[in-house]
PDB file of N, CA and C in Angstrom:
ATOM      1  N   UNK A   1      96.464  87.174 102.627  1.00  0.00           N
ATOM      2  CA  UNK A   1      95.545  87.289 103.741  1.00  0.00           C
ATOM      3  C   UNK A   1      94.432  88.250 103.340  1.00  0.00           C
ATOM      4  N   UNK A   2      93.386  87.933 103.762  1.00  0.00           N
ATOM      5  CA  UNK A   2      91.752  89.034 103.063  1.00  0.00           C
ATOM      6  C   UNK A   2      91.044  89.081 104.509  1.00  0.00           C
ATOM      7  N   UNK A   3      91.899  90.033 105.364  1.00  0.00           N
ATOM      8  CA  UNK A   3      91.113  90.502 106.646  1.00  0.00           C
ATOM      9  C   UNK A   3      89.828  91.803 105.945  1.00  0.00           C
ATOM     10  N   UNK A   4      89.471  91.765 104.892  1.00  0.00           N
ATOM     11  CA  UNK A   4      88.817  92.693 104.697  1.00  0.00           C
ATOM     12  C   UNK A   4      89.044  94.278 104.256  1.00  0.00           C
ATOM     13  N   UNK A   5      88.752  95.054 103.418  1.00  0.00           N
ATOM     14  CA  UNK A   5      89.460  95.864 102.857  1.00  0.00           C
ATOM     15  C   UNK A   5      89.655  97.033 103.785  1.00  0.00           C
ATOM     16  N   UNK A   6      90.132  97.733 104.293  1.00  0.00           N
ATOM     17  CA  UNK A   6      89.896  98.812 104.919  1.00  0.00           C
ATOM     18  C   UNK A   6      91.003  98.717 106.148  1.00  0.00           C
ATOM     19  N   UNK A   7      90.776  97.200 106.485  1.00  0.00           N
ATOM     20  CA  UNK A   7      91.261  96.966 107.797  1.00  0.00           C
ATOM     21  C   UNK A   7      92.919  97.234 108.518  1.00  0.00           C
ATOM     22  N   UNK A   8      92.816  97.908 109.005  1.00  0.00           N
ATOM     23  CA  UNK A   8      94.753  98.208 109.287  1.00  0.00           C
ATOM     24  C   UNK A   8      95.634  97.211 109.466  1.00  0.00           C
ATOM     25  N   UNK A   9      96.867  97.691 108.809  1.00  0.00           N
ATOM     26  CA  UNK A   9      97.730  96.773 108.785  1.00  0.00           C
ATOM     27  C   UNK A   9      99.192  97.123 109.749  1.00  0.00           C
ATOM     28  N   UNK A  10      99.545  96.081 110.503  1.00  0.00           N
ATOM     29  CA  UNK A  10     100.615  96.566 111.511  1.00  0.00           C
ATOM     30  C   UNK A  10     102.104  95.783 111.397  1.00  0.00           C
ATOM     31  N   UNK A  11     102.985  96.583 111.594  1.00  0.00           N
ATOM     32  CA  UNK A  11     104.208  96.179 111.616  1.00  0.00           C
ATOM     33  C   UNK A  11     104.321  95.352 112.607  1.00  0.00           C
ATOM     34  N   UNK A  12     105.286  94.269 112.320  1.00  0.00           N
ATOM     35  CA  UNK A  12     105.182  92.637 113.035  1.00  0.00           C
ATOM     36  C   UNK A  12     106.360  93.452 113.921  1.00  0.00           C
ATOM     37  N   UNK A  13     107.503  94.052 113.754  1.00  0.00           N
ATOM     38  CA  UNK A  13     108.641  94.282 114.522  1.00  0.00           C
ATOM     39  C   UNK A  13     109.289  95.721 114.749  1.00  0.00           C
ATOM     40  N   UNK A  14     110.170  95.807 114.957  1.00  0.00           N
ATOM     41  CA  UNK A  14     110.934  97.526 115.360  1.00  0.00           C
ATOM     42  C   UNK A  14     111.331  97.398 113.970  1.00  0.00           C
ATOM     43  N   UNK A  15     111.658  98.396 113.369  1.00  0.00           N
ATOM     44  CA  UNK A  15     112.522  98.581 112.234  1.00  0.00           C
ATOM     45  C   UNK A  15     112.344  99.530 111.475  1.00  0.00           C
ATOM     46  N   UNK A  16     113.220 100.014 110.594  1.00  0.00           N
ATOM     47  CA  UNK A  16     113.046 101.150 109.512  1.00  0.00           C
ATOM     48  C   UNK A  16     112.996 101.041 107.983  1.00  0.00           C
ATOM     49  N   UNK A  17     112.073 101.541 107.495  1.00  0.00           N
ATOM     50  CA  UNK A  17     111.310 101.834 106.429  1.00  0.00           C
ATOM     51  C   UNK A  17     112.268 101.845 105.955  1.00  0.00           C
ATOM     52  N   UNK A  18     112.683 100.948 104.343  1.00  0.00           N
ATOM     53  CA  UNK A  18     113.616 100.985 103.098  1.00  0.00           C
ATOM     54  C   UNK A  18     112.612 101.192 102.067  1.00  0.00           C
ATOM     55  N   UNK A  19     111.459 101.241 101.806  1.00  0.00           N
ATOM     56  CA  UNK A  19     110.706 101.548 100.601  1.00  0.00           C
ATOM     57  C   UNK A  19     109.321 101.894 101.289  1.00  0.00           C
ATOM     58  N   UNK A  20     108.671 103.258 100.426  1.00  0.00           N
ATOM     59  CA  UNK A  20     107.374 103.764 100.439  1.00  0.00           C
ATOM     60  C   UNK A  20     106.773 103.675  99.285  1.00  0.00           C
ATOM     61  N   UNK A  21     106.519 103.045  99.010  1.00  0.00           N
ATOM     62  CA  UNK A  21     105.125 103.357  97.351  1.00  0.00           C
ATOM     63  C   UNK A  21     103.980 104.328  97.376  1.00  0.00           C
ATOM     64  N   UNK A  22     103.882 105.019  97.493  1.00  0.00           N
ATOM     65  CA  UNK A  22     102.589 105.749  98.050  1.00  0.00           C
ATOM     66  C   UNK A  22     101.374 105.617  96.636  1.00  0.00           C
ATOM     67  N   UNK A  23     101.679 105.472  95.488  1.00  0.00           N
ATOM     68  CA  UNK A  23     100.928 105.455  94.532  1.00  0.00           C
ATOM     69  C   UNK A  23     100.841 104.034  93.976  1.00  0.00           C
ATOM     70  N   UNK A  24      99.671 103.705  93.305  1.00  0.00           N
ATOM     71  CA  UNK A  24      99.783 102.308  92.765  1.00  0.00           C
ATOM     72  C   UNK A  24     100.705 102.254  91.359  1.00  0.00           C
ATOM     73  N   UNK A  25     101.580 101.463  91.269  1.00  0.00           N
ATOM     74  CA  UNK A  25     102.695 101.751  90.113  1.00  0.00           C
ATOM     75  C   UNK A  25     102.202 100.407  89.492  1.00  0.00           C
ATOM     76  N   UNK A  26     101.626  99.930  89.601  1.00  0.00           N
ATOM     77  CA  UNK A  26     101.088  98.062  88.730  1.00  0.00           C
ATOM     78  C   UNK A  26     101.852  97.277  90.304  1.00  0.00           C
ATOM     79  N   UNK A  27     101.994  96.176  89.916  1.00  0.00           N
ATOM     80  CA  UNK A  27     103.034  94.941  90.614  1.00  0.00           C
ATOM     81  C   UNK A  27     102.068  95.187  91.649  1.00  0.00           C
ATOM     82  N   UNK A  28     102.779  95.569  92.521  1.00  0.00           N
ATOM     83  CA  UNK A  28     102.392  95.109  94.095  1.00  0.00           C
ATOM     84  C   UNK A  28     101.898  96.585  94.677  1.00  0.00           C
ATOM     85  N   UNK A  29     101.684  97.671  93.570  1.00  0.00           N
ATOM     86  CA  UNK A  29     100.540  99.255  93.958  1.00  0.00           C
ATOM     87  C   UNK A  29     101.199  99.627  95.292  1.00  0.00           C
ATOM     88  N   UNK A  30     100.382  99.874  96.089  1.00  0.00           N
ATOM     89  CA  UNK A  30     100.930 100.789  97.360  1.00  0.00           C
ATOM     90  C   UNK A  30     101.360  99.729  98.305  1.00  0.00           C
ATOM     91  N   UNK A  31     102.501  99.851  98.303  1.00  0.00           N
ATOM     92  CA  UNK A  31     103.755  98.833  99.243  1.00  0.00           C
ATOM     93  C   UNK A  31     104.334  99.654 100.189  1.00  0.00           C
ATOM     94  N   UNK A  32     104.980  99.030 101.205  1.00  0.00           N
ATOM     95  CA  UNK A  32     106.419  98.998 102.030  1.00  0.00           C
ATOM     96  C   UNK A  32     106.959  98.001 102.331  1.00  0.00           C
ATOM     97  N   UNK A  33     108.464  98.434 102.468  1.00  0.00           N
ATOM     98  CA  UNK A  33     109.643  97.060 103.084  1.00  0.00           C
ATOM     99  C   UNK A  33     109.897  97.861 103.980  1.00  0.00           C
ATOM    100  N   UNK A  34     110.418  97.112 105.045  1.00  0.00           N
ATOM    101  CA  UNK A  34     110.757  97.456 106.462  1.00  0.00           C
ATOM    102  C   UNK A  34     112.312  96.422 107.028  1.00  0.00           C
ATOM    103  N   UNK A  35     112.865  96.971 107.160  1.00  0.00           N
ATOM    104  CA  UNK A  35     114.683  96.601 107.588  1.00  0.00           C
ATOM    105  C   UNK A  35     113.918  96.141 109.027  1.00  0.00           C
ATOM    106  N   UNK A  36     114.359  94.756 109.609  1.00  0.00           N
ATOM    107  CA  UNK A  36     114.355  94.797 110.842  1.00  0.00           C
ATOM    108  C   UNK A  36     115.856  93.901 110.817  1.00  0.00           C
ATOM    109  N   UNK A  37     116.274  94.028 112.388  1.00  0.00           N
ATOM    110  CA  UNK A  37     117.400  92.851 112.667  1.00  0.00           C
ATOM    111  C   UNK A  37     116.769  92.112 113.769  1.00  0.00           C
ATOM    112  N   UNK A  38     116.928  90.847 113.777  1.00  0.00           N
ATOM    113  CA  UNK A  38     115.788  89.970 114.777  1.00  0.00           C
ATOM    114  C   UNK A  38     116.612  88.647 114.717  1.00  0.00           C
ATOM    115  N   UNK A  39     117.177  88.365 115.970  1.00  0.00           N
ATOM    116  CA  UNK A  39     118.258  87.173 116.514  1.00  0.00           C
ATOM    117  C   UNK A  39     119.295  87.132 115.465  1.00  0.00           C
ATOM    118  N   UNK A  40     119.642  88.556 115.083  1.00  0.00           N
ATOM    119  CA  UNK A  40     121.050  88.368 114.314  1.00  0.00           C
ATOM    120  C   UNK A  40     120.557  88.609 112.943  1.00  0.00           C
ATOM    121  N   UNK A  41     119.275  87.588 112.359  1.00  0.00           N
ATOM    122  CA  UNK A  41     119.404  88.159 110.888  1.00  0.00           C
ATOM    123  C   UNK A  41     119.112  89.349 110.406  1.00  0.00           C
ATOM    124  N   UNK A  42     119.262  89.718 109.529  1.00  0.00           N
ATOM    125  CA  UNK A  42     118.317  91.172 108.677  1.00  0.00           C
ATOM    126  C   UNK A  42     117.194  90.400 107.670  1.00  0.00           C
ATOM    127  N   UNK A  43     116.484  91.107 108.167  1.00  0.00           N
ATOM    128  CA  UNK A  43     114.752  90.538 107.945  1.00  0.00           C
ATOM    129  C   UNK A  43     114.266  91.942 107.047  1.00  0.00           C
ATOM    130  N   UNK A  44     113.808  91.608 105.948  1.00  0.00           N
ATOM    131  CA  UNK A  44     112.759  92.761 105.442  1.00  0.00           C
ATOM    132  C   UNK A  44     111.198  91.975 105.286  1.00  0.00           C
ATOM    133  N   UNK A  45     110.227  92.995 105.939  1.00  0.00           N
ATOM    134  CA  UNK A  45     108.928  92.621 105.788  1.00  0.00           C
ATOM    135  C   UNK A  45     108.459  93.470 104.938  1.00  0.00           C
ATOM    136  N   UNK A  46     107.682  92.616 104.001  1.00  0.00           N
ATOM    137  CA  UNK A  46     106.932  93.173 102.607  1.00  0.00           C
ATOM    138  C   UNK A  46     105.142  93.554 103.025  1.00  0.00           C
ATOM    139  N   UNK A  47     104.728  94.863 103.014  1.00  0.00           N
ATOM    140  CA  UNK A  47     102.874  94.681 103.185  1.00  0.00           C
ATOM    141  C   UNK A  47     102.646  95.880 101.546  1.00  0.00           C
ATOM    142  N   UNK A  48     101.954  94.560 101.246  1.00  0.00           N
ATOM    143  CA  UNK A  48     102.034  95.603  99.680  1.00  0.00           C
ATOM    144  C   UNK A  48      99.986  95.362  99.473  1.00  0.00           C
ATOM    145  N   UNK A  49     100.064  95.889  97.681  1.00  0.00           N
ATOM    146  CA  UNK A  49      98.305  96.193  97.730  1.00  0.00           C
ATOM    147  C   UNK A  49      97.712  96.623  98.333  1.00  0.00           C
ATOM    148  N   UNK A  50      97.984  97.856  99.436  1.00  0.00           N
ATOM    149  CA  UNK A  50      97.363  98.253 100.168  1.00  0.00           C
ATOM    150  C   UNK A  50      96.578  99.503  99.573  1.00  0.00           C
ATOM    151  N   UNK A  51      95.172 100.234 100.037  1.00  0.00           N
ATOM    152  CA  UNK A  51      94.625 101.098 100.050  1.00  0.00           C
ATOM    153  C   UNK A  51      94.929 102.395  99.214  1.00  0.00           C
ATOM    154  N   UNK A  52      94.721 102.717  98.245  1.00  0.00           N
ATOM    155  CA  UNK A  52      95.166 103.627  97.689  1.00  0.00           C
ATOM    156  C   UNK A  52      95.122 105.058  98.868  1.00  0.00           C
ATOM    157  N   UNK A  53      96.205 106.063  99.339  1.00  0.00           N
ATOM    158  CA  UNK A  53      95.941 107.095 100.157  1.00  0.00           C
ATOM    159  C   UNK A  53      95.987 106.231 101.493  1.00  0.00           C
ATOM    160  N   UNK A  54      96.231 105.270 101.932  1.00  0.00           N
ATOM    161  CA  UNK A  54      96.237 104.379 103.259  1.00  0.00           C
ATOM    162  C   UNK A  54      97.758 104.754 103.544  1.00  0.00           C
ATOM    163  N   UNK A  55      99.075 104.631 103.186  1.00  0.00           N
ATOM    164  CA  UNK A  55      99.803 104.586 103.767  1.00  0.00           C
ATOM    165  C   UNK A  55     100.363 105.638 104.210  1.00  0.00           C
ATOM    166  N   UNK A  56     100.954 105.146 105.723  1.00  0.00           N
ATOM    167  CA  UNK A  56     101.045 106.313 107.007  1.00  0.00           C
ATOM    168  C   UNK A  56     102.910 106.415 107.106  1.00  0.00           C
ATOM    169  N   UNK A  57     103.590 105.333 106.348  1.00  0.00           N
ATOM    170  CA  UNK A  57     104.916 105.680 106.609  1.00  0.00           C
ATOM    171  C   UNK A  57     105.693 106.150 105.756  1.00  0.00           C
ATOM    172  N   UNK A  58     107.214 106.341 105.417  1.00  0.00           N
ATOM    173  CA  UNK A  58     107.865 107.298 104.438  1.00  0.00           C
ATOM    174  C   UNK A  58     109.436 106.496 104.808  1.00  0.00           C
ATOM    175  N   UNK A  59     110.074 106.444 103.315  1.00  0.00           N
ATOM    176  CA  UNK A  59     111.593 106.115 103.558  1.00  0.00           C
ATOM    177  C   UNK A  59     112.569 107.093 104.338  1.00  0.00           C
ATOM    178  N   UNK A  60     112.969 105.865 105.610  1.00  0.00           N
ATOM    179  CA  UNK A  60     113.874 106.254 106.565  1.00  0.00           C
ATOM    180  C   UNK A  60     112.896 106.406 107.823  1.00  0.00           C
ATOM    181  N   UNK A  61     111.766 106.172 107.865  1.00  0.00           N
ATOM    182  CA  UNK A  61     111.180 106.381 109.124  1.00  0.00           C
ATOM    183  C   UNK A  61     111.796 104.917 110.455  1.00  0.00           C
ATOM    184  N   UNK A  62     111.509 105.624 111.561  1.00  0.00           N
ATOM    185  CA  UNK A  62     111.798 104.150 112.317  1.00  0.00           C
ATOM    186  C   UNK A  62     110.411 103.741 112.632  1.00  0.00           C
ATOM    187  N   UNK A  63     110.297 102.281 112.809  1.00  0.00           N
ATOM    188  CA  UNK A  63     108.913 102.414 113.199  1.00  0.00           C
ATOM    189  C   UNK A  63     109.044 101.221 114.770  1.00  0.00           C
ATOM    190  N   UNK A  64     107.958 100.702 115.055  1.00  0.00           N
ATOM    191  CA  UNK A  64     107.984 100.033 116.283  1.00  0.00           C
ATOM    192  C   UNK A  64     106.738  99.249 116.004  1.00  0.00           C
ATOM    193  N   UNK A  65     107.072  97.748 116.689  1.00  0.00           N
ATOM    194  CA  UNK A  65     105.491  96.493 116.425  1.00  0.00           C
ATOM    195  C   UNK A  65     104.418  97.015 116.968  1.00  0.00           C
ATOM    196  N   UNK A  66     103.449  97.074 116.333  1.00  0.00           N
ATOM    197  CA  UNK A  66     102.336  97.403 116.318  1.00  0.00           C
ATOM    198  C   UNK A  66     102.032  98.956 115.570  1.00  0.00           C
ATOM    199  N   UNK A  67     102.786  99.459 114.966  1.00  0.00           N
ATOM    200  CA  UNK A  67     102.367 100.860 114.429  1.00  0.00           C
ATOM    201  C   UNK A  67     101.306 100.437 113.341  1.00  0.00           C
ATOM    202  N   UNK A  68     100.614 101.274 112.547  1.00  0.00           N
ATOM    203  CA  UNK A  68      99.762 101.054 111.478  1.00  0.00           C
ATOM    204  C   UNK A  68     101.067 101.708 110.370  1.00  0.00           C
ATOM    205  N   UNK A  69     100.872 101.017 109.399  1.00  0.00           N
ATOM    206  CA  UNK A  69     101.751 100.938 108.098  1.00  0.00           C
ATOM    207  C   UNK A  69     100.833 101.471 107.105  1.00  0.00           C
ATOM    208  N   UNK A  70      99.514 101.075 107.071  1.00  0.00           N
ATOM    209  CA  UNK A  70      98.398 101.486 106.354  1.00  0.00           C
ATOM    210  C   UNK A  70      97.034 100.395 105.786  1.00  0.00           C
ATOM    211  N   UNK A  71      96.055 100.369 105.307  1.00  0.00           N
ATOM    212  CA  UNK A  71      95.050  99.816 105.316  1.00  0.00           C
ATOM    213  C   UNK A  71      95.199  98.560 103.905  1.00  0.00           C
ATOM    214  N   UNK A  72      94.944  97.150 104.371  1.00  0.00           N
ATOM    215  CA  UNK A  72      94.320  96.446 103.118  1.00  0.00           C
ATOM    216  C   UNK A  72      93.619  97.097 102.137  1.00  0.00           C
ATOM    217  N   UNK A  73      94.013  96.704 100.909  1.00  0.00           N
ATOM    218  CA  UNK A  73      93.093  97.087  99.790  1.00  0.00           C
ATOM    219  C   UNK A  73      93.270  96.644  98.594  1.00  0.00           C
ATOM    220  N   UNK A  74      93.510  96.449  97.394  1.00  0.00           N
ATOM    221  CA  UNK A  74      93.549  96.097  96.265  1.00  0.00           C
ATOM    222  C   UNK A  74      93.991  96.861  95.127  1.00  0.00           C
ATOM    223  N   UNK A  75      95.349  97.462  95.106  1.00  0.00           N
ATOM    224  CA  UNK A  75      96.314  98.054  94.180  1.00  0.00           C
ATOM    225  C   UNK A  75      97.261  97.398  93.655  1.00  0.00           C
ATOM    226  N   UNK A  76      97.647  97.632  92.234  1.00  0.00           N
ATOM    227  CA  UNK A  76      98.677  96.848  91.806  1.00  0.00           C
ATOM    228  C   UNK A  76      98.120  96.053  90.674  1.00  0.00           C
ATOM    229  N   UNK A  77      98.693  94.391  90.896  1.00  0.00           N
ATOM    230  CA  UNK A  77      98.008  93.745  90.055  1.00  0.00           C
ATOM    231  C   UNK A  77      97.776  92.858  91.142  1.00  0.00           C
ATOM    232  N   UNK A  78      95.985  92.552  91.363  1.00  0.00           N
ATOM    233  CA  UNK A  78      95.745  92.231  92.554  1.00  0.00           C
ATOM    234  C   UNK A  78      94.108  91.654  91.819  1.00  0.00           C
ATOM    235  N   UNK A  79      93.405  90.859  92.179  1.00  0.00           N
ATOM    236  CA  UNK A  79      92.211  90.622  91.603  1.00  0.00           C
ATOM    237  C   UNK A  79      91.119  90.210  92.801  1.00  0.00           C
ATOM    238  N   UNK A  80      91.450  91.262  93.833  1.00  0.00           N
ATOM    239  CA  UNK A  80      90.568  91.261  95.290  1.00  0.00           C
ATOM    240  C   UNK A  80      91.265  91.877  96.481  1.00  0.00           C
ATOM    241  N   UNK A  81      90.544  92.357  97.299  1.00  0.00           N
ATOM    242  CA  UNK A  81      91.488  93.111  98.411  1.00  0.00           C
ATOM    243  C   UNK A  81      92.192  92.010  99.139  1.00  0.00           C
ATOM    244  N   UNK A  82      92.868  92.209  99.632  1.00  0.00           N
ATOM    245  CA  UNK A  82      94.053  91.284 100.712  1.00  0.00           C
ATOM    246  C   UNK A  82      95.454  92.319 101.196  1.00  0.00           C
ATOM    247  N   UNK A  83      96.014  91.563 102.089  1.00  0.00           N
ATOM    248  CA  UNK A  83      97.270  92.074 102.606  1.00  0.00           C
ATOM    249  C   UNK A  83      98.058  90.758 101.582  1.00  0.00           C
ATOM    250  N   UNK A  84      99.056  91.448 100.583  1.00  0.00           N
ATOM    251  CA  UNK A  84     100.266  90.333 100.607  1.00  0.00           C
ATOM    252  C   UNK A  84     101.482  90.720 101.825  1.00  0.00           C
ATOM    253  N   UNK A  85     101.627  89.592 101.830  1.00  0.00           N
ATOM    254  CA  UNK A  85     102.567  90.095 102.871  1.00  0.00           C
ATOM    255  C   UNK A  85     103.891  88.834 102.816  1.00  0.00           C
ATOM    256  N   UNK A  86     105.039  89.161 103.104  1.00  0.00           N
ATOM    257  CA  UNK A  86     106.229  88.321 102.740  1.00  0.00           C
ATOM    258  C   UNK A  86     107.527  88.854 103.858  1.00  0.00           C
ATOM    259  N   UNK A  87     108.217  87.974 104.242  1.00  0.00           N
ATOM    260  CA  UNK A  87     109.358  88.031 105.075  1.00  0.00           C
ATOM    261  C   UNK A  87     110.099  87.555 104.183  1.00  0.00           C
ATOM    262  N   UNK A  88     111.609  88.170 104.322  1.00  0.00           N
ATOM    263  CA  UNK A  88     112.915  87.909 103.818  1.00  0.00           C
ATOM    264  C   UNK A  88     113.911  87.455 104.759  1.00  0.00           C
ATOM    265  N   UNK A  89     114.278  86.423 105.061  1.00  0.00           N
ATOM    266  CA  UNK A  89     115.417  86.340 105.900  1.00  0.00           C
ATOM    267  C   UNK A  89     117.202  86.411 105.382  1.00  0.00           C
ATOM    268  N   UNK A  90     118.037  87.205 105.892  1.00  0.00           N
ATOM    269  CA  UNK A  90     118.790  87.103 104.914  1.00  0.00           C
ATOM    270  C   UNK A  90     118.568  87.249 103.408  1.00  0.00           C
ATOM    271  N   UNK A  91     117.879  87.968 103.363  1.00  0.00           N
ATOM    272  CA  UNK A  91     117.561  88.124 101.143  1.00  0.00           C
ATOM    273  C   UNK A  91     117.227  86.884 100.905  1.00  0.00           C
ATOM    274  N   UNK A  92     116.579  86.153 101.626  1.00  0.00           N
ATOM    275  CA  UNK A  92     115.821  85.028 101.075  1.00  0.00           C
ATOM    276  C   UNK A  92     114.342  84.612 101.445  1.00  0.00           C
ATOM    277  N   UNK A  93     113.420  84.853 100.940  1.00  0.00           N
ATOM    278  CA  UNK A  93     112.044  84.583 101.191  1.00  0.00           C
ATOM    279  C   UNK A  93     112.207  83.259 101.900  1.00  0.00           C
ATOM    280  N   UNK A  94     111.272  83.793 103.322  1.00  0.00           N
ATOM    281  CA  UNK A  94     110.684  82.093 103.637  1.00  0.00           C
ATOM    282  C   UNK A  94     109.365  82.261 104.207  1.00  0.00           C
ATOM    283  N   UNK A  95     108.527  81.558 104.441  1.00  0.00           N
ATOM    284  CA  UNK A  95     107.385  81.070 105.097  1.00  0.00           C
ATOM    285  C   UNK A  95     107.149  81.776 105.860  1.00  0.00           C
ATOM    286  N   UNK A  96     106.284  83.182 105.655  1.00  0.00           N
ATOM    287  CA  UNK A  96     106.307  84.528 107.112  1.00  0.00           C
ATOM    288  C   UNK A  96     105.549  83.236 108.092  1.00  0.00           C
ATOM    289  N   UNK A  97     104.179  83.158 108.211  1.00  0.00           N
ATOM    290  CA  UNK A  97     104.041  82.431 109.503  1.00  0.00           C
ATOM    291  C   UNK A  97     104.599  81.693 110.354  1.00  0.00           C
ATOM    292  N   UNK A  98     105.344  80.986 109.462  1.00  0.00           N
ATOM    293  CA  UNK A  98     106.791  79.611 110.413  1.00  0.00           C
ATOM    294  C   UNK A  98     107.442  80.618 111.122  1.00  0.00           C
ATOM    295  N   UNK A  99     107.467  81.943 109.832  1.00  0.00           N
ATOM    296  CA  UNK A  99     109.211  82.643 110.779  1.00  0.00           C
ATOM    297  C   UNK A  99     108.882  83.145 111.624  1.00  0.00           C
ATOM    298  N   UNK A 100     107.458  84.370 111.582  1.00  0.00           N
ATOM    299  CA  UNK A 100     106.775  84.608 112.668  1.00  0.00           C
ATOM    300  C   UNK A 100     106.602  83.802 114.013  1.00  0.00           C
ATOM    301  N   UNK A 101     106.030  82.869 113.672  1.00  0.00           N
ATOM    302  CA  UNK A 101     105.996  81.954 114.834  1.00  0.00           C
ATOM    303  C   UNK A 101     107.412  81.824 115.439  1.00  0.00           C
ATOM    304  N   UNK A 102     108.469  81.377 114.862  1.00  0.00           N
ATOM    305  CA  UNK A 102     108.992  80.992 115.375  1.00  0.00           C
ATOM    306  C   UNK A 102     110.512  81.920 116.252  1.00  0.00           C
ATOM    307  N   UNK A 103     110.082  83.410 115.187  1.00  0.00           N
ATOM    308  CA  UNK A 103     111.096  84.186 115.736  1.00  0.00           C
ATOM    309  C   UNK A 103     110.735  85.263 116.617  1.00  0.00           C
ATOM    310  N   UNK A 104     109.055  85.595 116.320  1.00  0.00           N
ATOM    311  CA  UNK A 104     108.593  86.996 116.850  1.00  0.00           C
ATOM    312  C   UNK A 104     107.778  86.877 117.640  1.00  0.00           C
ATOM    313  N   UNK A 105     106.367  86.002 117.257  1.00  0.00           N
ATOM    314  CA  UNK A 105     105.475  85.424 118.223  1.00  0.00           C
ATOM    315  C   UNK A 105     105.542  84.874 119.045  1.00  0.00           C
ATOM    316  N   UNK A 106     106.973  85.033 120.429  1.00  0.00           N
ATOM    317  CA  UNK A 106     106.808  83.803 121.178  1.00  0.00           C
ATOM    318  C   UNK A 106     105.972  83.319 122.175  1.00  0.00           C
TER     319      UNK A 106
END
């Protein structure tokens, strides 16, 4: 997603922080995963490449939908600003928008 660089990025659900990147390390630069449980499964949401100095959360925080996580930007190995962004259901990647839609957005 390329909402533009700068632009804040928000947690889709309730849940607590399992990873902070705060520095760009290559791969996916300044990241977080976020533990949620949502109709039973365990869900981790991925918002990585973000803003170098953008991110606002820390491992073990709780957080709640709509907090800011931290700003789009282009860290890592990335060849333009964007949000990547990825859902896990059960430790298995699927289709964030379907799942969104279909589990969070109702």
């Amino acid at each position: 997603m390329n909402p533009g660089e700068g632009t804040p990025i928000q947690v889709v659900a309730d849940g607590v922080v399992s990873v902070a990147q705060a520095s760009d390390n290559g791969g996916l630069g300044v990241y977080v995963e976020i533990e949620h449980v949502i109709d039973g499964q365990q869900i981790t949401s991925v918002y990585a490449h973000m803003l170098e100095g953008s991110l606002q959360l820390s491992k073990g925080q709780t957080v709640t939908v709509g907090q800011i996580v931290g700003q789009v930007g282009n860290t890592g190995t990335s060849t333009g600003a964007h949000l990547h962004f990825e859902i896990h259901a059960d430790g298995t990647p699927v289709d964030p928008f379907a799942w969104l839609t279909e589990h969070v957005l109702l």
